[in-house]
Each structure stands twice: as structure tokens, then as C-alpha cells.
N, C-alpha and C. Protein backbone atom coordinates (compact mmCIF):
# COMPACT_ATOMS: atom_id res chain seq x y z
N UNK A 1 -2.51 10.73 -56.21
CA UNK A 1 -3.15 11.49 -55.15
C UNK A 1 -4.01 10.54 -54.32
N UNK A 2 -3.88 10.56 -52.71
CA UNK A 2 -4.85 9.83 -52.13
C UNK A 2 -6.00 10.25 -51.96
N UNK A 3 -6.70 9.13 -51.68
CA UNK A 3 -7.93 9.53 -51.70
C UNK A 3 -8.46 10.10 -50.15
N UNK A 4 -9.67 10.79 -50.05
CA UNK A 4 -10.36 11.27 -48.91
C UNK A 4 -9.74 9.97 -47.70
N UNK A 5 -10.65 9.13 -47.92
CA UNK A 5 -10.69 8.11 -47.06
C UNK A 5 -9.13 7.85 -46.63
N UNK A 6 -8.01 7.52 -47.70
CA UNK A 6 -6.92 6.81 -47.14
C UNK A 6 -6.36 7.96 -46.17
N UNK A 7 -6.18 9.00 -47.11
CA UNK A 7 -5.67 10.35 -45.94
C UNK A 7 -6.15 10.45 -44.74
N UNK A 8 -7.56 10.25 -44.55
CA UNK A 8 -8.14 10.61 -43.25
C UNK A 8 -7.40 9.48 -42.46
N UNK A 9 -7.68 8.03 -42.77
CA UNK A 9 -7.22 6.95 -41.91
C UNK A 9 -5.49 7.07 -41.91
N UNK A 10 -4.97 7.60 -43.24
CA UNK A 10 -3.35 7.52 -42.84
C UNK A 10 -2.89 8.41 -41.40
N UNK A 11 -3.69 10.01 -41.69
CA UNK A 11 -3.61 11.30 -40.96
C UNK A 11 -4.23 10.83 -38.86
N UNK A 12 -5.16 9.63 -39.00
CA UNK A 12 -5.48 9.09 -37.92
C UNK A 12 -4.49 8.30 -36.62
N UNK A 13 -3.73 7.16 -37.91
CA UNK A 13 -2.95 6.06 -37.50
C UNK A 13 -1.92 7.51 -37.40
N UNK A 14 -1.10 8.08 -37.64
CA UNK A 14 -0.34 8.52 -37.52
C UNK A 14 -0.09 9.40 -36.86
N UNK A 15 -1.33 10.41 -36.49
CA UNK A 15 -0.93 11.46 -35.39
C UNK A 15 -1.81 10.30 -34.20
N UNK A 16 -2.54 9.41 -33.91
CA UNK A 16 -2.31 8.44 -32.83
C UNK A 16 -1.35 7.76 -32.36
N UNK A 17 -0.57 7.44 -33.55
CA UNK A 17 0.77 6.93 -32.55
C UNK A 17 2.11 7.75 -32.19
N UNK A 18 2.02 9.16 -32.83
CA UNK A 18 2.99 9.83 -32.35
C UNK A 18 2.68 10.90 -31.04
N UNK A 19 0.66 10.99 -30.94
CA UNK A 19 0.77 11.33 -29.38
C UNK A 19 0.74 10.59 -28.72
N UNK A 20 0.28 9.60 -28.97
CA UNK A 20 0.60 8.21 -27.68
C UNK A 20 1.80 8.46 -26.84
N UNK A 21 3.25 8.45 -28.36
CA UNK A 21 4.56 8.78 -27.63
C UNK A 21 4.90 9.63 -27.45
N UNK A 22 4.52 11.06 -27.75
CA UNK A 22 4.92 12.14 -26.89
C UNK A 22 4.45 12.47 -26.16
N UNK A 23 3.39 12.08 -26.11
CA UNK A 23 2.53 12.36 -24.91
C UNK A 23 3.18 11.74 -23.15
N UNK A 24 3.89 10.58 -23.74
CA UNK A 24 4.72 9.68 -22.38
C UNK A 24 5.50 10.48 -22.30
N UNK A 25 6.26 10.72 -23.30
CA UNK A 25 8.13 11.13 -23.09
C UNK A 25 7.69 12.85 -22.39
N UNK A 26 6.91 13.16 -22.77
CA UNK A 26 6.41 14.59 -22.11
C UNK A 26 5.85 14.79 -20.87
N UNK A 27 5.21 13.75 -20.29
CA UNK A 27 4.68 13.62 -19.25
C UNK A 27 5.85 13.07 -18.10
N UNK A 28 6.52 11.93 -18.86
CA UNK A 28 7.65 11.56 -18.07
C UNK A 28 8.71 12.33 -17.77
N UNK A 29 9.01 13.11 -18.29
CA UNK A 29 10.08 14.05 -18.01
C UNK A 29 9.16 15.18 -17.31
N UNK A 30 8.30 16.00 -17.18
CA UNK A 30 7.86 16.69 -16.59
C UNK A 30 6.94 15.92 -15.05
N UNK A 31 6.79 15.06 -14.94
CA UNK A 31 6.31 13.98 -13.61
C UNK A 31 7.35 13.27 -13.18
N UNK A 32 8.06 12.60 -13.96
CA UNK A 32 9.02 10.88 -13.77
C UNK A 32 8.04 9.74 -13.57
N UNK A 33 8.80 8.84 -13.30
CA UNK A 33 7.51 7.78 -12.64
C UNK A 33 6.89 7.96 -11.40
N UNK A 34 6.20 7.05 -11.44
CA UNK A 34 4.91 7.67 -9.70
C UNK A 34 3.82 7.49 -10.14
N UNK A 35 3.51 7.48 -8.74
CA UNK A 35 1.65 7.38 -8.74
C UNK A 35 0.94 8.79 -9.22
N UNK A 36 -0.21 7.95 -10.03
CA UNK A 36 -0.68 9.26 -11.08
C UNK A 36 -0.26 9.53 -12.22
N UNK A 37 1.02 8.69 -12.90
CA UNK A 37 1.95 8.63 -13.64
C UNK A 37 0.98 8.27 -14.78
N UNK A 38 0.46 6.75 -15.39
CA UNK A 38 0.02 6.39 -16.46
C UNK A 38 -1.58 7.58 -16.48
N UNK A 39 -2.32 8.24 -15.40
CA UNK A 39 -3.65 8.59 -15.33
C UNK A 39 -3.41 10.43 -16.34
N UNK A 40 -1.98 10.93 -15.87
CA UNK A 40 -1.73 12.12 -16.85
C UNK A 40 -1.66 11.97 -17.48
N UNK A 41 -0.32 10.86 -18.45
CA UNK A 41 -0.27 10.49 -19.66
C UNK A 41 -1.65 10.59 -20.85
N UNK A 42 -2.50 9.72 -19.90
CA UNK A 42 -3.27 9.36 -21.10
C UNK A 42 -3.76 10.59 -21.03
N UNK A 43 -4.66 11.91 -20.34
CA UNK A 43 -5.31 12.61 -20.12
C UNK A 43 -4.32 13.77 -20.62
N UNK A 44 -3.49 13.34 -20.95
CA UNK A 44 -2.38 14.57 -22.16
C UNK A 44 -2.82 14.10 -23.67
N UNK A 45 -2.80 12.78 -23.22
CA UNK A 45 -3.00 11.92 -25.11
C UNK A 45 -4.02 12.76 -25.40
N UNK A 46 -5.33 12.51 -24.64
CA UNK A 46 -6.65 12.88 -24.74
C UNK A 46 -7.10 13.93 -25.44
N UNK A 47 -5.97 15.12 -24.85
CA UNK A 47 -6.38 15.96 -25.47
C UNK A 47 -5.35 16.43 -26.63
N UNK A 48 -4.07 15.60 -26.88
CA UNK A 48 -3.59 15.81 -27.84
C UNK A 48 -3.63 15.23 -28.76
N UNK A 49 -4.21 14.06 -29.26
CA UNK A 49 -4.69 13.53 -30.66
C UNK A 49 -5.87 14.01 -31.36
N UNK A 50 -6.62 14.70 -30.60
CA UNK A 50 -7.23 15.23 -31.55
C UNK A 50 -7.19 16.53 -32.23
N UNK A 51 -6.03 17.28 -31.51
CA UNK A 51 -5.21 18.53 -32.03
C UNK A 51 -4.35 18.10 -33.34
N UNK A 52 -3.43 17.03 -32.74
CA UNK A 52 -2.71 16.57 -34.23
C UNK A 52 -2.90 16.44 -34.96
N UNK A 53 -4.26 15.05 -34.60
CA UNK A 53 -5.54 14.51 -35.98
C UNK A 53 -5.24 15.57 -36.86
N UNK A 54 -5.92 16.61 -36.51
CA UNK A 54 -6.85 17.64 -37.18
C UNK A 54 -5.38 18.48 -38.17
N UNK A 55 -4.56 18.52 -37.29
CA UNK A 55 -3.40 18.92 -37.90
C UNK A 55 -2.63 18.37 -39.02
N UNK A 56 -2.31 16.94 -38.64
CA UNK A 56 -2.25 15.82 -39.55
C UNK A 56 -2.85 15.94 -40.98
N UNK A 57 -4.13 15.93 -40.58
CA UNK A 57 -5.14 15.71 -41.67
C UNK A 57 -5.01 17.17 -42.76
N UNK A 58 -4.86 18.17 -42.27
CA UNK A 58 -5.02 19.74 -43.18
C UNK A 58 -3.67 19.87 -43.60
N UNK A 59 -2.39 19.61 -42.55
CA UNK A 59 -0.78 19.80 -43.23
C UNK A 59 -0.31 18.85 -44.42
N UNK A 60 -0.66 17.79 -44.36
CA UNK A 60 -0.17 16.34 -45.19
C UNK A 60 -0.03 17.23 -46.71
N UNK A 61 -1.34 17.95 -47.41
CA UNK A 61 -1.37 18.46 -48.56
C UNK A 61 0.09 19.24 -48.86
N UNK A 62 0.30 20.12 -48.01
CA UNK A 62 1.23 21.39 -47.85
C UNK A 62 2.48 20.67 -47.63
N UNK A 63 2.29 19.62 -46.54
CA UNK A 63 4.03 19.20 -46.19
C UNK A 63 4.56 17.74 -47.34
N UNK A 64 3.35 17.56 -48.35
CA UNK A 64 3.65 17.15 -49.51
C UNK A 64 4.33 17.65 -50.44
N UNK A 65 3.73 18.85 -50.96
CA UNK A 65 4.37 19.81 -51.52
C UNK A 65 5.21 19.90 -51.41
N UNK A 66 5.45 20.17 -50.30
CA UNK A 66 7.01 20.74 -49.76
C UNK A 66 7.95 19.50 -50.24
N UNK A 67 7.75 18.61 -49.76
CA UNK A 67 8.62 17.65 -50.09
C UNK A 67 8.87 17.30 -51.21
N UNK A 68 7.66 17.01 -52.00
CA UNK A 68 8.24 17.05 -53.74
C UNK A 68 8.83 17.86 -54.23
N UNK A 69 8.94 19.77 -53.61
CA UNK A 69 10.34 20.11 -54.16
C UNK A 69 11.53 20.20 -53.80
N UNK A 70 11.37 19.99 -52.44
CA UNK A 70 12.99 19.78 -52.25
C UNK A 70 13.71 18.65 -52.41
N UNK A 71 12.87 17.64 -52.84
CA UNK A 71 13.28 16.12 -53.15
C UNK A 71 13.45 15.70 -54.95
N UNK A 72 12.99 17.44 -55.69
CA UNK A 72 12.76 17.35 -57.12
C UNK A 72 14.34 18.17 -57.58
């Protein structure tokens, strides 16, 4: 079982780099490129890493679970 700390920092690194990239591929397809282009992106990130974070951090327990039984 991990501990507080590693979960928090695993649950961090990990929903940061997957809104980083959906946050582009979402913005880019709903904008394309253009001016104003990188200033939405991030201001989507902004407010979506710390939705995930938080998500990240409370699902990991549950979508553990899950996985040890369908993998048992």
C-alpha cells in the first residue's frame, strides 16, 4: 500500500501531465491553430488540473480495486 505522500505526488505528476495533453488536443480541435491559441490552452489546463488532481487523488483507491479483480 502507498503511502499518503507517494499517492499524493503520484495522483499530482499524473493528472498534470494528462491535462497538459488534453487540455491541447481539446482546445485544438475546438480553436485549431491561431492567435490566442497557446493563451486558451493553458487557461483550460488551469482549470483542469486541479479537477483531475483532486480526482486522481480520491479514484486511485477504487480504480485499484478494480483492477486487482479483474486482473485476479
Amino acid at each position: 500500500m502507498p503511502s499518503f505522500k507517494q499517492r499524493l505526488v503520484s495522483s499530482l505528476l499524473m493528472s498534470f501531465l494528462l491535462s497538459l495533453a488534453l487540455s491541447c488536443w481539446v482546445s485544438f480541435i475546438n480553436l485549431g491553430p491561431g492567435p490566442g491559441f497557446v493563451e486558451s490552452w493553458f487557461k483550460a489546463f488551469a482549470m483542469a488540473w486541479p479537477v483531475s488532481a483532486g480526482m486522481a487523488f480520491l479514484c486511485t483507491p477504487f480504480v485499484s480495486r478494480i483492477t486487482s479483480r479483474l486482473l485476479s
